[in-house]
C-alpha atoms as a PDB file:
ATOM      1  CA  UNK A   1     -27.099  45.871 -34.785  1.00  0.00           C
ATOM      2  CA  UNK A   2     -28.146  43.281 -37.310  1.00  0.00           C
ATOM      3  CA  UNK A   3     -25.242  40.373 -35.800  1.00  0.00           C
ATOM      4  CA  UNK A   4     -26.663  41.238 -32.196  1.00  0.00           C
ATOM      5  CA  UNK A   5     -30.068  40.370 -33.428  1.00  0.00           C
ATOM      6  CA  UNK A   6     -28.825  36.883 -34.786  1.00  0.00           C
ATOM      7  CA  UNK A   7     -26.527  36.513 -31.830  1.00  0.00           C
ATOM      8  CA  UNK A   8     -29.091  36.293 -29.213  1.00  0.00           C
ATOM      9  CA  UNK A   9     -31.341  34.673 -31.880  1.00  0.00           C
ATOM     10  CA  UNK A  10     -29.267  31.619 -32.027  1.00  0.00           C
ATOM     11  CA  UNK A  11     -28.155  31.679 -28.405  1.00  0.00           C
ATOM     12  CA  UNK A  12     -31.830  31.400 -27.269  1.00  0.00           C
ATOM     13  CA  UNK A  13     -31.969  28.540 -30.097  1.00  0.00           C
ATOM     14  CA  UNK A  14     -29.044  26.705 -28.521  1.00  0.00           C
ATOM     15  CA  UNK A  15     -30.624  27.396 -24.822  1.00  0.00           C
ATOM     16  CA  UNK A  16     -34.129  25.353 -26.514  1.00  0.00           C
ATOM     17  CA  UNK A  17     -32.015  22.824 -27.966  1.00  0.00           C
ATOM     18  CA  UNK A  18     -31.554  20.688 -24.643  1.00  0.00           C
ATOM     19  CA  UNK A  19     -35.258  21.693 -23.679  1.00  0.00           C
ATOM     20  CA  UNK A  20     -36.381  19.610 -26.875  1.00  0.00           C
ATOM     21  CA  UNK A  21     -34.181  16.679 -26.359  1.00  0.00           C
ATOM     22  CA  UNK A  22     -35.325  16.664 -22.670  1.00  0.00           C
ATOM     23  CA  UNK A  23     -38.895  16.911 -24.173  1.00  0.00           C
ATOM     24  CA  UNK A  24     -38.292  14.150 -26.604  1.00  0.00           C
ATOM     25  CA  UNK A  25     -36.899  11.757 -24.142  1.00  0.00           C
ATOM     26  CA  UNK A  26     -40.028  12.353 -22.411  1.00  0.00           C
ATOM     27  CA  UNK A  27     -42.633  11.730 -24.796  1.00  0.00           C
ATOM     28  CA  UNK A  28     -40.548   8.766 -26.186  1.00  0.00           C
ATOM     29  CA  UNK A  29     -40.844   7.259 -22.327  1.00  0.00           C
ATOM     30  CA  UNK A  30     -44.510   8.228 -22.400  1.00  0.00           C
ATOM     31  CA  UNK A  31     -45.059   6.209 -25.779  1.00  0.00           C
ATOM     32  CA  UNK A  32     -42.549   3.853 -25.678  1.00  0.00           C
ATOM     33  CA  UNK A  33     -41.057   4.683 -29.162  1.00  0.00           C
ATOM     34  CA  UNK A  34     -38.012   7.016 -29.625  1.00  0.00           C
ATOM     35  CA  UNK A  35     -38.801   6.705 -32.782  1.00  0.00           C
ATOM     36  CA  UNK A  36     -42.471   7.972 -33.183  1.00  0.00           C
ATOM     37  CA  UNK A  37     -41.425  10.928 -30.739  1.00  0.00           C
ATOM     38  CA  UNK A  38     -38.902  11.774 -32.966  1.00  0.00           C
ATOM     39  CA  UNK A  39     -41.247  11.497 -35.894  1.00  0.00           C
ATOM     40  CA  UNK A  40     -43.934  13.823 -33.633  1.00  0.00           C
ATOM     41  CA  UNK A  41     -41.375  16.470 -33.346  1.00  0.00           C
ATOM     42  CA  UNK A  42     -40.452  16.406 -37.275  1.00  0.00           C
ATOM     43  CA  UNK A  43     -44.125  16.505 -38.249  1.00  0.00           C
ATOM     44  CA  UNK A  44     -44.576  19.631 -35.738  1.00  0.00           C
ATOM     45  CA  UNK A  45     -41.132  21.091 -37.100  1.00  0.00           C
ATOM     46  CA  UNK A  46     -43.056  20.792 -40.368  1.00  0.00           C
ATOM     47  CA  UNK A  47     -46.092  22.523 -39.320  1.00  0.00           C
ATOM     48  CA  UNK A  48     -44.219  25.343 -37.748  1.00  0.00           C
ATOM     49  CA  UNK A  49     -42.481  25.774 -41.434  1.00  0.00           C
ATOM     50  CA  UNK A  50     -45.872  25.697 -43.455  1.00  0.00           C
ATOM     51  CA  UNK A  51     -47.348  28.151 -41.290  1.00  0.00           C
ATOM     52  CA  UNK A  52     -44.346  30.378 -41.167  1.00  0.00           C
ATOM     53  CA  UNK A  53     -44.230  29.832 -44.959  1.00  0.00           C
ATOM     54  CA  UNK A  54     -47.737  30.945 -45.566  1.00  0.00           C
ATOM     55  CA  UNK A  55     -48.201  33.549 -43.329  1.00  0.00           C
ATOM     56  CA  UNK A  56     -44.860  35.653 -44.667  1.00  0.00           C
ATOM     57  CA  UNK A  57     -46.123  34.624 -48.357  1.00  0.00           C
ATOM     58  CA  UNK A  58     -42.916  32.803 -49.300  1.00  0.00           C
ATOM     59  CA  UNK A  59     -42.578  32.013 -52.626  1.00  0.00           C
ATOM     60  CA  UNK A  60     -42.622  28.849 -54.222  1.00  0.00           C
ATOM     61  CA  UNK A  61     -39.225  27.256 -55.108  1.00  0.00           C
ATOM     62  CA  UNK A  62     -38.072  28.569 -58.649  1.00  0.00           C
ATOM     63  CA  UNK A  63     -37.302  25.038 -60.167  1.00  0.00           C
ATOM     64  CA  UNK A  64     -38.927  22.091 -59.467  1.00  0.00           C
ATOM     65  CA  UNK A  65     -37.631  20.779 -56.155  1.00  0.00           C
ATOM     66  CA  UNK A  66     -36.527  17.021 -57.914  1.00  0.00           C
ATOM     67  CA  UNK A  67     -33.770  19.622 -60.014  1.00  0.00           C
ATOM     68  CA  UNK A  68     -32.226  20.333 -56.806  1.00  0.00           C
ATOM     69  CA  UNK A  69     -28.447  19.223 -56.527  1.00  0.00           C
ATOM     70  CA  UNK A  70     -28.992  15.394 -54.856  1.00  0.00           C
ATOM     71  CA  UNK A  71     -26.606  15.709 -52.502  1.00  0.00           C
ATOM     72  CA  UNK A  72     -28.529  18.216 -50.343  1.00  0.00           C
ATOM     73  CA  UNK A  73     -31.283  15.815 -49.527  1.00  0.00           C
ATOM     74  CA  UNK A  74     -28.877  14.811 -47.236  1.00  0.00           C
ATOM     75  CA  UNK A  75     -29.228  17.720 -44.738  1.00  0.00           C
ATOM     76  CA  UNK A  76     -32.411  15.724 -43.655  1.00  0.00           C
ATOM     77  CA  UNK A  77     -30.791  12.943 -43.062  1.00  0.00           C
ATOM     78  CA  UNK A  78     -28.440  14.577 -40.683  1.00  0.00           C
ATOM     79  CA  UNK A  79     -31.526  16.638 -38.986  1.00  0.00           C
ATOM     80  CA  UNK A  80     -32.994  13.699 -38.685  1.00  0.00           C
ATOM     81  CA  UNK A  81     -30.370  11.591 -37.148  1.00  0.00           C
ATOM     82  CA  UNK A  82     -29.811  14.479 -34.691  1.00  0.00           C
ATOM     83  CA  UNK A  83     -33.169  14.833 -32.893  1.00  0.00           C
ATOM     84  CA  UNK A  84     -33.044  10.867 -32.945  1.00  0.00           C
ATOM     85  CA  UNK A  85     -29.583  10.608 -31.154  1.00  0.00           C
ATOM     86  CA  UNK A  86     -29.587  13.342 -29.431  1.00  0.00           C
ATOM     87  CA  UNK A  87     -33.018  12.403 -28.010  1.00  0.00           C
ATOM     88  CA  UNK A  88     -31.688   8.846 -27.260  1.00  0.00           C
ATOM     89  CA  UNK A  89     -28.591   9.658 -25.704  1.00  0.00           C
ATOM     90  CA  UNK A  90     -30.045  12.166 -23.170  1.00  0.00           C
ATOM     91  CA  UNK A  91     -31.391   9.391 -21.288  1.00  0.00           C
ATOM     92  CA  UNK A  92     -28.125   7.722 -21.138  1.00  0.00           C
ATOM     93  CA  UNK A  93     -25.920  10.396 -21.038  1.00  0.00           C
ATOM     94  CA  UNK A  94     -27.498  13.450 -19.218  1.00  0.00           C
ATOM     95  CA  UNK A  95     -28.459  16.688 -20.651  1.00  0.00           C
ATOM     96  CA  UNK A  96     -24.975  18.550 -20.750  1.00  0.00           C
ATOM     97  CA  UNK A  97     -22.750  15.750 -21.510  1.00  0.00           C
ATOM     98  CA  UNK A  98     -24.992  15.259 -24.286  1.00  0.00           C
ATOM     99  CA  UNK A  99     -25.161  18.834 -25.468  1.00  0.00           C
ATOM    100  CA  UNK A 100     -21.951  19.434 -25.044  1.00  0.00           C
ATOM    101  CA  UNK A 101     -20.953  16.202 -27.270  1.00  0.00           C
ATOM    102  CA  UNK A 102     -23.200  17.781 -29.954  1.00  0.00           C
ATOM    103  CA  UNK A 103     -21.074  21.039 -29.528  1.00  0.00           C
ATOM    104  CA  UNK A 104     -18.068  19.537 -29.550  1.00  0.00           C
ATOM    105  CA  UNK A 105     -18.882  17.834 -33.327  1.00  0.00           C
ATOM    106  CA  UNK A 106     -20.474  20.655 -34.541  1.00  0.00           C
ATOM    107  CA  UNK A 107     -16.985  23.178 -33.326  1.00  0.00           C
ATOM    108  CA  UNK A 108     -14.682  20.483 -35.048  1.00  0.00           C
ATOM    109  CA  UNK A 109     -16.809  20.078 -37.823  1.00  0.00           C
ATOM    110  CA  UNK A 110     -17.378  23.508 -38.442  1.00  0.00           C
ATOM    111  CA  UNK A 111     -13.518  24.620 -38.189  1.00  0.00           C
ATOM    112  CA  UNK A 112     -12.671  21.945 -41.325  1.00  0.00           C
ATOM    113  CA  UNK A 113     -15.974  23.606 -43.154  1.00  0.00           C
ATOM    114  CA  UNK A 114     -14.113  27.432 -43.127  1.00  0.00           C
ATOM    115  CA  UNK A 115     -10.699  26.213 -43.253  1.00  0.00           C
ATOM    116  CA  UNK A 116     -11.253  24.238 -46.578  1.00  0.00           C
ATOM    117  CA  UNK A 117     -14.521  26.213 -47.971  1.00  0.00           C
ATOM    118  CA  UNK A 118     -16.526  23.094 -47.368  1.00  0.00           C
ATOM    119  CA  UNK A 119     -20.424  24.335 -48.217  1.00  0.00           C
ATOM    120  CA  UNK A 120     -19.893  28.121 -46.482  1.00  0.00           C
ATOM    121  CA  UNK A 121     -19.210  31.463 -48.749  1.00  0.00           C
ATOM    122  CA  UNK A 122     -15.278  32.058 -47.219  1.00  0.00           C
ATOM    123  CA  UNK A 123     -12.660  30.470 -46.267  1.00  0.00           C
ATOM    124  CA  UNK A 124     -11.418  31.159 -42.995  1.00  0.00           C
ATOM    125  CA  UNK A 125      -7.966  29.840 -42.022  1.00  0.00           C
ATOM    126  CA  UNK A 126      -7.437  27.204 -39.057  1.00  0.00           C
ATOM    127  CA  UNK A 127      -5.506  28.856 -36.942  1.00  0.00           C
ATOM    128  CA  UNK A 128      -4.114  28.735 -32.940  1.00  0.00           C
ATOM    129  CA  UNK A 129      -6.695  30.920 -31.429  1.00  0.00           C
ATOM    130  CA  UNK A 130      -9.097  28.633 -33.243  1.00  0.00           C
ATOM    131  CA  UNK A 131      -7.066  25.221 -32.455  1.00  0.00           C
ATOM    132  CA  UNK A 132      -7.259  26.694 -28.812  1.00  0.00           C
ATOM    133  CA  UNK A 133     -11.272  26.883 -28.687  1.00  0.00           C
ATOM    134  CA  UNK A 134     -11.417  23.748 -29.927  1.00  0.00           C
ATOM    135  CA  UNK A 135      -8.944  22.097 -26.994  1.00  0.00           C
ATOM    136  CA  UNK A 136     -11.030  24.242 -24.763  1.00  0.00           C
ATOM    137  CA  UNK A 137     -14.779  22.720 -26.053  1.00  0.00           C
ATOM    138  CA  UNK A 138     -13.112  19.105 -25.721  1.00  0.00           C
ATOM    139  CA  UNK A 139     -11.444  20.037 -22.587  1.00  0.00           C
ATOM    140  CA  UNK A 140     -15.023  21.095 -21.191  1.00  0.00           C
ATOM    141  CA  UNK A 141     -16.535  17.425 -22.685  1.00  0.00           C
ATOM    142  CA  UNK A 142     -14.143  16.079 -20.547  1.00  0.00           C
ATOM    143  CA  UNK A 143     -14.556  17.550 -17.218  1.00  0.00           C
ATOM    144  CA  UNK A 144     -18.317  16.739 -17.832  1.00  0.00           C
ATOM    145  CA  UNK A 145     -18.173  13.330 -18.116  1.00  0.00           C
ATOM    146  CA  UNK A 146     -15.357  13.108 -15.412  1.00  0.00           C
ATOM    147  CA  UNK A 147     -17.593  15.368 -12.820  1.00  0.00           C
END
């Protein structure tokens, strides 16, 4: 029961992730900065995660938060950079060419992350069925931009 909770969790996540970008694109027209509505959407991302934080009582890191391994600042960086592109390109590239550009990097990505134990808890093999999702993400990245 628990995985059907987080499956339909995450697929309504994925259905709001073109909503935002369309949003973003939107407010960045309205403002004339991709940038600022980018940096709108952080600060209210922020928000949401203070008030979440505080009204479940989380508790407060266990080591100061400089002691943290550097290299996982970067995940901000790349959270970043995605609601920037991904907000940029929709203009230019339509909503599901976009999206499904963003799915197609995440799949590939993803497959090299289990196959070599790359930041996940288990390693999980690359194999044909999974070689065959991944022709068949790129395959549909294809027919959208060719239709």
């Amino acid at each position: 029961m628990d995985k059907i909770v987080w499956l339909i969790a995450v697929i309504l996540v994925g259905i709001g992730l073109p909503i935002q970008g369309g949003l973003i694109n939107k407010m960045s027209k309205e403002i004339s900065s991709p940038i600022w509505a980018s940096i709108i959407s952080v600060c209210v991302t922020v928000l949401l995660y203070l008030v979440y934080a505080l009204v479940t009582k989380q508790p407060s890191p266990q080591i100061p938060i400089y002691k943290t391994t550097p290299i996982t600042w970067i995940a901000g960086f790349f959270g970043g950079m995605y609601i920037l592109i991904s907000s940029m390109a929709f203009s230019r590239l339509g909503a599901a060419f976009t999206f499904a550009c963003l799915l197609a990097g995440q799949m590939f990505m993803s497959v090299i992350m289990d196959h070599f134990k790359i930041l996940v808890p288990e390693i999980k093999p690359i194999n044909i069925y999974r070689i065959i999702a991944l022709i068949m993400i790129f395959g549909g990245v294809y027919l959208l931009k060719k239709y």
